[in-house]
N, C-alpha and C. Protein backbone atom coordinates (compact mmCIF):
# COMPACT_ATOMS: atom_id res chain seq x y z
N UNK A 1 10.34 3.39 15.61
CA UNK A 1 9.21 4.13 15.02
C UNK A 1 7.95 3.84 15.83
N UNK A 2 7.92 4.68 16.38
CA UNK A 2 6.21 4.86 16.99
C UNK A 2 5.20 4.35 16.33
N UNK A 3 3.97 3.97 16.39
CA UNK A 3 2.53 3.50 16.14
C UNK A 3 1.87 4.35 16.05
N UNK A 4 1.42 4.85 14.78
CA UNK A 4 0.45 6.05 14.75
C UNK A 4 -0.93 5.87 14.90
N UNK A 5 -1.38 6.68 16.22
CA UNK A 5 -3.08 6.75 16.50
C UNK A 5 -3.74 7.21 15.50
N UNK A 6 -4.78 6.52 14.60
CA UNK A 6 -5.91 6.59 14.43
C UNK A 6 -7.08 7.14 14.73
N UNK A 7 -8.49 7.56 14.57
CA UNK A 7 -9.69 7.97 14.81
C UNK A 7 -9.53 6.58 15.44
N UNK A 8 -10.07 5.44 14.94
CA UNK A 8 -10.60 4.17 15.30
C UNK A 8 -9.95 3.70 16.90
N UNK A 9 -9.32 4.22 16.97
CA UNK A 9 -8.06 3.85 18.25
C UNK A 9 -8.69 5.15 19.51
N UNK A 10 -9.44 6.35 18.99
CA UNK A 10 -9.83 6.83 20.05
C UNK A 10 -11.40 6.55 19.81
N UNK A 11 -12.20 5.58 19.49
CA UNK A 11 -12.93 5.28 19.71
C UNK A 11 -14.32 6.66 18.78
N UNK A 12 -13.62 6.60 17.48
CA UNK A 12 -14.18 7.95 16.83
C UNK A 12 -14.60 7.63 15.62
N UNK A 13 -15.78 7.71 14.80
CA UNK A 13 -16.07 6.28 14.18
C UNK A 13 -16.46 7.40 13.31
N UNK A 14 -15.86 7.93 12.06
CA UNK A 14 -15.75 8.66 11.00
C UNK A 14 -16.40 8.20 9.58
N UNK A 15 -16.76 7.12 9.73
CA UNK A 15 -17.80 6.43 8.35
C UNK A 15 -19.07 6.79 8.54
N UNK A 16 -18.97 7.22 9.99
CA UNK A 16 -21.01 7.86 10.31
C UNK A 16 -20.70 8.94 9.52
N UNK A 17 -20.27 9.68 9.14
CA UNK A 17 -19.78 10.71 8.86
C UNK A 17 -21.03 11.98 9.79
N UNK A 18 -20.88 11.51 11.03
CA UNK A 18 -21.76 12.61 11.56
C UNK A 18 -20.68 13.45 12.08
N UNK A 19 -21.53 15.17 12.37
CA UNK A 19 -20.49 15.95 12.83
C UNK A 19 -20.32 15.72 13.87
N UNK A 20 -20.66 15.10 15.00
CA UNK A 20 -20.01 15.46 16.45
C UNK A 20 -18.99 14.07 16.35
N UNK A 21 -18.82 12.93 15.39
CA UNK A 21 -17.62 12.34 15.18
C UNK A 21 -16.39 12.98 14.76
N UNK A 22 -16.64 14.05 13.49
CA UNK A 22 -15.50 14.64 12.76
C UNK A 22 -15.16 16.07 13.82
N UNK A 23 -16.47 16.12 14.54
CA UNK A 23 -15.44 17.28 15.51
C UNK A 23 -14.38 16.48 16.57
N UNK A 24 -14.82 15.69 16.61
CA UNK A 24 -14.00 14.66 18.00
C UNK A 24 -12.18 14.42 17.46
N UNK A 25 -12.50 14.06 15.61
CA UNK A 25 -11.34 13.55 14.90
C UNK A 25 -10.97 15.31 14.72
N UNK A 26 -11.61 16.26 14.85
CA UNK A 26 -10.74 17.59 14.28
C UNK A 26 -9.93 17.87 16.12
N UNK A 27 -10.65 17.74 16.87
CA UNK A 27 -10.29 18.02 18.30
C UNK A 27 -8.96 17.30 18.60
N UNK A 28 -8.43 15.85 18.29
CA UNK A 28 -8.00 15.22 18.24
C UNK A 28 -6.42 15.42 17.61
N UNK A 29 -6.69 15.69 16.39
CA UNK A 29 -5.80 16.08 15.34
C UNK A 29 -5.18 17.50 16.45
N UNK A 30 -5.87 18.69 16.83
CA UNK A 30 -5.21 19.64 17.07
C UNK A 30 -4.57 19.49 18.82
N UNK A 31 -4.63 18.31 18.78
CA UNK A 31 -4.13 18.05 20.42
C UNK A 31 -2.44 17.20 19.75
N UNK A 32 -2.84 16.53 18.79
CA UNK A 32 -1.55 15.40 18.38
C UNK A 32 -0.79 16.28 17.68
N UNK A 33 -1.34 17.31 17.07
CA UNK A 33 -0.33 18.23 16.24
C UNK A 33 0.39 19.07 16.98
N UNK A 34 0.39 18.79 18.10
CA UNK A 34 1.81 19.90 19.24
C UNK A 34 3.20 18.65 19.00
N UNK A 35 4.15 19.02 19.22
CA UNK A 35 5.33 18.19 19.41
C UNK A 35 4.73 17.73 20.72
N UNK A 36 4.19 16.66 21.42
CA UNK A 36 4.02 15.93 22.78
C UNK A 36 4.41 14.54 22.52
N UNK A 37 3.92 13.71 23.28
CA UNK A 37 4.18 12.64 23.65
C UNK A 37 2.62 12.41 22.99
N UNK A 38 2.33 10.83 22.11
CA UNK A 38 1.25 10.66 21.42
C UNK A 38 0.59 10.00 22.92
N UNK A 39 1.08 9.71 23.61
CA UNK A 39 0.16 9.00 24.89
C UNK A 39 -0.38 10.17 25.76
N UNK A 40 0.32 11.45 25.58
CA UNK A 40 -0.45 12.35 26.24
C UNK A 40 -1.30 13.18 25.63
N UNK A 41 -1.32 13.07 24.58
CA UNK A 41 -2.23 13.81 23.41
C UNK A 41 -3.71 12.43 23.73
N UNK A 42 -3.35 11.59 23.88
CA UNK A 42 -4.60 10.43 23.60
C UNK A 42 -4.73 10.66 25.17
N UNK A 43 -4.23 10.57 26.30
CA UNK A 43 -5.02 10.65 27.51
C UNK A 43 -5.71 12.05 27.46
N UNK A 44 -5.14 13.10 26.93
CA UNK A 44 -5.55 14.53 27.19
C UNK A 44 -7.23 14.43 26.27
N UNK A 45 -7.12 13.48 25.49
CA UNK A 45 -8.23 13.40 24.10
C UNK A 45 -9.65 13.38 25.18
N UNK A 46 -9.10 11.77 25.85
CA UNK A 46 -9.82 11.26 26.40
C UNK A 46 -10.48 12.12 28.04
N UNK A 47 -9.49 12.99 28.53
CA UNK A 47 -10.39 13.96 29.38
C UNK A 47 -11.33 14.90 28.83
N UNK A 48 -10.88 15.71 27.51
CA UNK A 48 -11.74 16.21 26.62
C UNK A 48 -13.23 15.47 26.74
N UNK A 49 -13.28 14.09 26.67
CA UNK A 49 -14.45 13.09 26.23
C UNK A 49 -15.17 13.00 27.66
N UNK A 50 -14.53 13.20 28.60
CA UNK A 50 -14.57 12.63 30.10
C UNK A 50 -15.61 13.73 30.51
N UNK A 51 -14.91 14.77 30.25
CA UNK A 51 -15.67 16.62 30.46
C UNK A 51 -16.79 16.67 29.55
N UNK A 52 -17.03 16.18 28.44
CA UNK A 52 -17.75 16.20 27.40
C UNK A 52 -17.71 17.42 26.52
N UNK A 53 -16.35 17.75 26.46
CA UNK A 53 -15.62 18.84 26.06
C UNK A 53 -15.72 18.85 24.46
N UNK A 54 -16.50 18.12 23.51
CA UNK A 54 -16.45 17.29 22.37
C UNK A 54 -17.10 18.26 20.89
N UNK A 55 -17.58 18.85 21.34
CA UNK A 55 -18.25 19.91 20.64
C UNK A 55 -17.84 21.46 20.63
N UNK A 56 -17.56 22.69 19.66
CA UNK A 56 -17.61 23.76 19.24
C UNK A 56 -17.92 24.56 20.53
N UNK A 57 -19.13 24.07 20.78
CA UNK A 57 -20.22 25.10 21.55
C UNK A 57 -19.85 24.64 23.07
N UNK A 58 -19.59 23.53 23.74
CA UNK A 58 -19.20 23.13 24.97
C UNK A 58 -17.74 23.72 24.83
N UNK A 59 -16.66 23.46 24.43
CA UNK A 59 -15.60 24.32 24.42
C UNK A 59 -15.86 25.77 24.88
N UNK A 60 -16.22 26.50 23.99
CA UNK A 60 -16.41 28.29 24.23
C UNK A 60 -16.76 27.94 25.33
N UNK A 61 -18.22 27.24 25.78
CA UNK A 61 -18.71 27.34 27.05
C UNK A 61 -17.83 27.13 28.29
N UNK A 62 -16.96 26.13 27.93
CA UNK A 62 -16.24 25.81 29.09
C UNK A 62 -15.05 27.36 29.63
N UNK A 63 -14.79 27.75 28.41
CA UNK A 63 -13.59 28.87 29.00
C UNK A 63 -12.21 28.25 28.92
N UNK A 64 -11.50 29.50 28.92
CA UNK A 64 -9.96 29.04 29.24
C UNK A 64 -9.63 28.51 30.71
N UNK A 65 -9.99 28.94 31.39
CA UNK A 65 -9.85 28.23 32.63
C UNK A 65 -10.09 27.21 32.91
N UNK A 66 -10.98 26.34 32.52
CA UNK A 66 -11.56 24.78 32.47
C UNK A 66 -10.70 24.28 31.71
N UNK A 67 -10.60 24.76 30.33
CA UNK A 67 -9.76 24.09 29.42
C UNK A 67 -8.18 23.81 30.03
N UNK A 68 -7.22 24.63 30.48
CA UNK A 68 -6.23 24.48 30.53
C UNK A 68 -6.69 23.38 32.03
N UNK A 69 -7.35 23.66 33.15
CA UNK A 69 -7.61 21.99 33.87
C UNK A 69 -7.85 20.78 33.21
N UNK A 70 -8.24 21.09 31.81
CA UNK A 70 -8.85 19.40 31.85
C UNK A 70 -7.38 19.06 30.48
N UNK A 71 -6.91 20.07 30.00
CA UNK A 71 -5.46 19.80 29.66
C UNK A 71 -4.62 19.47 30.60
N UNK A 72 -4.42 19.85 32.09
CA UNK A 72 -3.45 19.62 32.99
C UNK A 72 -3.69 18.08 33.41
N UNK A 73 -5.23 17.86 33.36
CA UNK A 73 -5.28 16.76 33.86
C UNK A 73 -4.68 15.20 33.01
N UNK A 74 -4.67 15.66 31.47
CA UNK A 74 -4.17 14.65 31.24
C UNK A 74 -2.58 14.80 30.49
N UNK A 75 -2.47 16.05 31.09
CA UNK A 75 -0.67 16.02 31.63
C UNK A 75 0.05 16.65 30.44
N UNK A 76 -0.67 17.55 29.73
CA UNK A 76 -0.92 18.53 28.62
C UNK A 76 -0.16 19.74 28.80
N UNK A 77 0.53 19.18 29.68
CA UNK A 77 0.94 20.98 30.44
C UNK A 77 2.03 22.26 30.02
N UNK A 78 2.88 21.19 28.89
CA UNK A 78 3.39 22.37 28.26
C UNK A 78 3.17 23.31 27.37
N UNK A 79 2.41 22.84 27.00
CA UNK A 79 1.02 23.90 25.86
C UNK A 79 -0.22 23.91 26.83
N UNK A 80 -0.31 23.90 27.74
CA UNK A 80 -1.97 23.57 28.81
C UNK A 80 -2.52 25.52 27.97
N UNK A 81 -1.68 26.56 28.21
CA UNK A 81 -1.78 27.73 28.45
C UNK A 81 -2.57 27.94 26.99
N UNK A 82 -1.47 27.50 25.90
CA UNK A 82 -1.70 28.30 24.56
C UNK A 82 -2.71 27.51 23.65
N UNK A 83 -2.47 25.93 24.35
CA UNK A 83 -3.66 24.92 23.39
C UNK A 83 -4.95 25.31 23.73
N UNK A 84 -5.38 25.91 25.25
CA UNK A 84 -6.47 26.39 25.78
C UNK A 84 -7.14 27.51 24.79
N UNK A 85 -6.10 28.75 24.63
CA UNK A 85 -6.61 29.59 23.78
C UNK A 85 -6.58 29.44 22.21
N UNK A 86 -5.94 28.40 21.46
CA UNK A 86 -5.88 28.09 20.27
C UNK A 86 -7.14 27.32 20.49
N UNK A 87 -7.70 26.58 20.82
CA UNK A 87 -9.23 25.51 20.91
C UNK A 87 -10.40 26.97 21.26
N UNK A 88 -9.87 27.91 21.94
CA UNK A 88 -10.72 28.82 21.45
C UNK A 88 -11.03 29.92 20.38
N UNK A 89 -9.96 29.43 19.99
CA UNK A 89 -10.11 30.35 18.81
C UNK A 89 -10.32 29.59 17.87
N UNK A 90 -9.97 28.57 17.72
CA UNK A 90 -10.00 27.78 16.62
C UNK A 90 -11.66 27.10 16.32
N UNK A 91 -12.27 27.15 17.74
CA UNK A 91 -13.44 26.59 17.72
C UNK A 91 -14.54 28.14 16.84
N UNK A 92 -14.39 29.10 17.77
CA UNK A 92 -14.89 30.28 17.17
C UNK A 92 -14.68 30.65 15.55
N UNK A 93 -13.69 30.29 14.92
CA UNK A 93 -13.16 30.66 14.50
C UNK A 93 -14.21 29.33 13.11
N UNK A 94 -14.15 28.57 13.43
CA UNK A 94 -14.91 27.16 12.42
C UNK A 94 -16.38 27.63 12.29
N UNK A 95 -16.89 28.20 13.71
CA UNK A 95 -18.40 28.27 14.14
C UNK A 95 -18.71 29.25 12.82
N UNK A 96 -17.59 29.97 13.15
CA UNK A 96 -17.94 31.76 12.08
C UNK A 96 -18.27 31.32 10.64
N UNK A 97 -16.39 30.95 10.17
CA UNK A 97 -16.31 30.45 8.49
C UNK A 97 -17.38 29.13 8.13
N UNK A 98 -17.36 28.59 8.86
CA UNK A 98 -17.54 27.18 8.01
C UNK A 98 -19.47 26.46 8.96
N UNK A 99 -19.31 27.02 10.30
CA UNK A 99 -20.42 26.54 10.61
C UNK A 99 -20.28 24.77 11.40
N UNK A 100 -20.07 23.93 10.78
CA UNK A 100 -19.28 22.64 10.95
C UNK A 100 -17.81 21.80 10.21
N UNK A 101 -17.38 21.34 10.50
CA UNK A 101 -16.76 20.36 10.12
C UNK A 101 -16.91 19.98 8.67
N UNK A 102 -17.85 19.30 8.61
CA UNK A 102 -18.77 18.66 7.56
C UNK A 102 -18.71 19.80 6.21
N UNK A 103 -18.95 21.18 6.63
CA UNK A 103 -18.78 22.07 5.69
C UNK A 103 -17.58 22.69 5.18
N UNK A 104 -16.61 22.26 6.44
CA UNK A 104 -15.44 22.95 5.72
C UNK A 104 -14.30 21.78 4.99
N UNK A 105 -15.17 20.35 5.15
CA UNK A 105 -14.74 18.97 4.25
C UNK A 105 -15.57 19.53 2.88
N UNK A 106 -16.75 19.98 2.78
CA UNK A 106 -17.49 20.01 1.63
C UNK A 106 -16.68 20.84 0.73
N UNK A 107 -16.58 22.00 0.93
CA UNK A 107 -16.04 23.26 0.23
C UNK A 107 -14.67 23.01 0.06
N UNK A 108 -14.43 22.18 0.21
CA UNK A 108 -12.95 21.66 -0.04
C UNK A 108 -12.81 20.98 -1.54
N UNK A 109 -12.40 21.51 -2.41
CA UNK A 109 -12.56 20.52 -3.71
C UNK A 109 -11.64 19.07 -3.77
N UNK A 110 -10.67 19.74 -3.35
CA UNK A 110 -9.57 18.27 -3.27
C UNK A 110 -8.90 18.54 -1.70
N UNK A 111 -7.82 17.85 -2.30
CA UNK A 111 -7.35 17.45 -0.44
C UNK A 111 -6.33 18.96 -0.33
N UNK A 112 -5.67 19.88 -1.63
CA UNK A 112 -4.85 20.08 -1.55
C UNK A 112 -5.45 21.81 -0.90
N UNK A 113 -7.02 21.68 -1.55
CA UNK A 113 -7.60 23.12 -0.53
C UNK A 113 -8.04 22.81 0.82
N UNK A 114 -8.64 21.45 0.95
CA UNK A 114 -8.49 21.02 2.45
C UNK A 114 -7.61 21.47 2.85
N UNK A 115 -6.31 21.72 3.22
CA UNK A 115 -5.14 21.51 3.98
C UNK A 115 -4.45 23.24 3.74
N UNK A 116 -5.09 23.78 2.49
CA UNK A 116 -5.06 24.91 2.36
C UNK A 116 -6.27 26.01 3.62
N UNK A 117 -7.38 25.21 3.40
CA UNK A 117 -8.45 26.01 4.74
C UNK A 117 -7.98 25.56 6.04
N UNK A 118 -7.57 24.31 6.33
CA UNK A 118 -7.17 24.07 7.50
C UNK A 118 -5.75 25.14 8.48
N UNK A 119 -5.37 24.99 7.38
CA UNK A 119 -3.73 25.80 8.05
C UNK A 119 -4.38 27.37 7.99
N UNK A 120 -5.43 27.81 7.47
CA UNK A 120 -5.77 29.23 7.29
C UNK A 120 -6.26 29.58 9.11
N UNK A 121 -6.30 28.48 9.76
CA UNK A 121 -6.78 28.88 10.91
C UNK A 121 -5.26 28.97 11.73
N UNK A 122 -5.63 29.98 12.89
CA UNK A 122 -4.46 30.50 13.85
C UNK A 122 -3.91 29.23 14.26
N UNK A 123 -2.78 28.27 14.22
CA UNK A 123 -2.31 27.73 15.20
C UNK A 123 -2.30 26.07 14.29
N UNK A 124 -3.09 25.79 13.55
CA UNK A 124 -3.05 24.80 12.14
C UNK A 124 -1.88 24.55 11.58
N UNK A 125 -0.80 23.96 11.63
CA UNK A 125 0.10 23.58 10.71
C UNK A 125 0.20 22.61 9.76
N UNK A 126 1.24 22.23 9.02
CA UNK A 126 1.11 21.14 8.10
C UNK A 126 1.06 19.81 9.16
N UNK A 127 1.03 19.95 10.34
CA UNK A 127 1.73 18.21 11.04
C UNK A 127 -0.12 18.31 11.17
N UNK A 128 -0.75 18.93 11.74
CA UNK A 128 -2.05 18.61 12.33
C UNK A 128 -2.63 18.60 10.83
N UNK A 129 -2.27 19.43 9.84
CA UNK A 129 -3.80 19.05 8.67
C UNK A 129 -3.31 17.49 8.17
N UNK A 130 -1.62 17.07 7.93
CA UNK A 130 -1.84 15.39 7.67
C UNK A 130 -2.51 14.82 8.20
N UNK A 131 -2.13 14.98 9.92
CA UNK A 131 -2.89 14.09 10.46
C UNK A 131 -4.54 14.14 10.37
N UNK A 132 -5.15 14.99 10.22
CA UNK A 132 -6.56 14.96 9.94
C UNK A 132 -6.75 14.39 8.84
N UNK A 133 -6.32 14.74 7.78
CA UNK A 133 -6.02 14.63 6.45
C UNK A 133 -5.90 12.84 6.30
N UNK A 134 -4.96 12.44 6.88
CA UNK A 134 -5.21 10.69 6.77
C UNK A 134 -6.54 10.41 7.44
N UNK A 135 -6.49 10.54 8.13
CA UNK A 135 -8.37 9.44 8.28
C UNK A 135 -9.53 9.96 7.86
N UNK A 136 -9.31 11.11 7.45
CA UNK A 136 -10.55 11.98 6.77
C UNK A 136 -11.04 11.67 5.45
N UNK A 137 -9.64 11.04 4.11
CA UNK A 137 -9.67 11.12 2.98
C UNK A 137 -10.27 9.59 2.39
N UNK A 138 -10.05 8.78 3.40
CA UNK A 138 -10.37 7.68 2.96
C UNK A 138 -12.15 7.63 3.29
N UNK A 139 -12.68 8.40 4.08
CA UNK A 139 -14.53 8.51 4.24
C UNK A 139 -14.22 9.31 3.17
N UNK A 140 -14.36 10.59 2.73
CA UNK A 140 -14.54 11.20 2.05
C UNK A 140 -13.91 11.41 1.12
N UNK A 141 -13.05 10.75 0.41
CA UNK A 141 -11.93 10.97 -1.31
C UNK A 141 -11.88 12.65 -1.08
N UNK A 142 -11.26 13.11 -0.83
CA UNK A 142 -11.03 14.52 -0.56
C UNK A 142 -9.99 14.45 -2.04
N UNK A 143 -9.47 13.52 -1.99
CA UNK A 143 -7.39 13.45 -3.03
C UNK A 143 -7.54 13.65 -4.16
N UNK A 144 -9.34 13.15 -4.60
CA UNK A 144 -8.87 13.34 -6.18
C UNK A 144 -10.10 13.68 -6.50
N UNK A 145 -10.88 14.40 -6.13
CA UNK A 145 -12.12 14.82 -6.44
C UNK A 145 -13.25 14.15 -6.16
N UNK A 146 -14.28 14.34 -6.59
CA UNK A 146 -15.11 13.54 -6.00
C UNK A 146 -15.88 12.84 -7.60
């Protein structure tokens, strides 16, 4: 049994509860939620961080073309193509509904519409909203109301 990565383990400190942390832990989550290798999801994290790829608005900016390089670079490459255009859509796609992070944790009453808005986005499954879903619930009690 593998060792499951954490926020704290990529250096993503989710008790600030500021948004450019919970975008880092949402960025994160949708890199670990492909079937990969968890060491290439965490090097790929960490070129994301390298590029300063870390934010909504730097994403779009960067393009699909940047994106699938700085996926190749940390060896991302069997999704390099489709994770490129799912991070763009998915980023567009948060900017529209929800605005931040932070807002689409708020409007969430419990954990069970969390995971209900999360999967509402293109490319969201149940493996990526757990994984968000564990390090998210313990800052914010998402599980049982507030």
């Amino acid at each position: 049994m593998k060792k499951k990565i954490f926020s704290k383990d990529l250096g993503i400190n989710l008790e600030s509860k500021k948004e450019s942390e919970l975008f880092k832990w949402f960025l994160a989550c949708l890199l670990f939620g492909k079937p990969i290798q968890q060491e290439v999801a965490k090097r790929t994290y960490f070129e994301f961080v390298l590029e300063r790829l870390v934010t909504p608005k730097a994403i779009l900016k960067a393009g699909w073309d940047k994106l699938v390089r700085v996926l190749d670079k940390g060896h991302y490459v069997r999704y390099d193509y489709s994770t490129a255009a799912k991070l763009i859509e998915i980023c567009q796609e948060l900017k529209k509904k929800y605005g931040k992070v932070i807002n689409l944790i708020k409007k969430s009453k419990n954990k069970e519409e969390l995971v209900f808005r999360l999967k509402e986005f293109k490319g969201i499954g149940e493996v990526t909203a757990r994984i968000f879903l564990r390090d998210i619930d313990p800052v914010f009690r998402v599980s049982g109301g507030h």
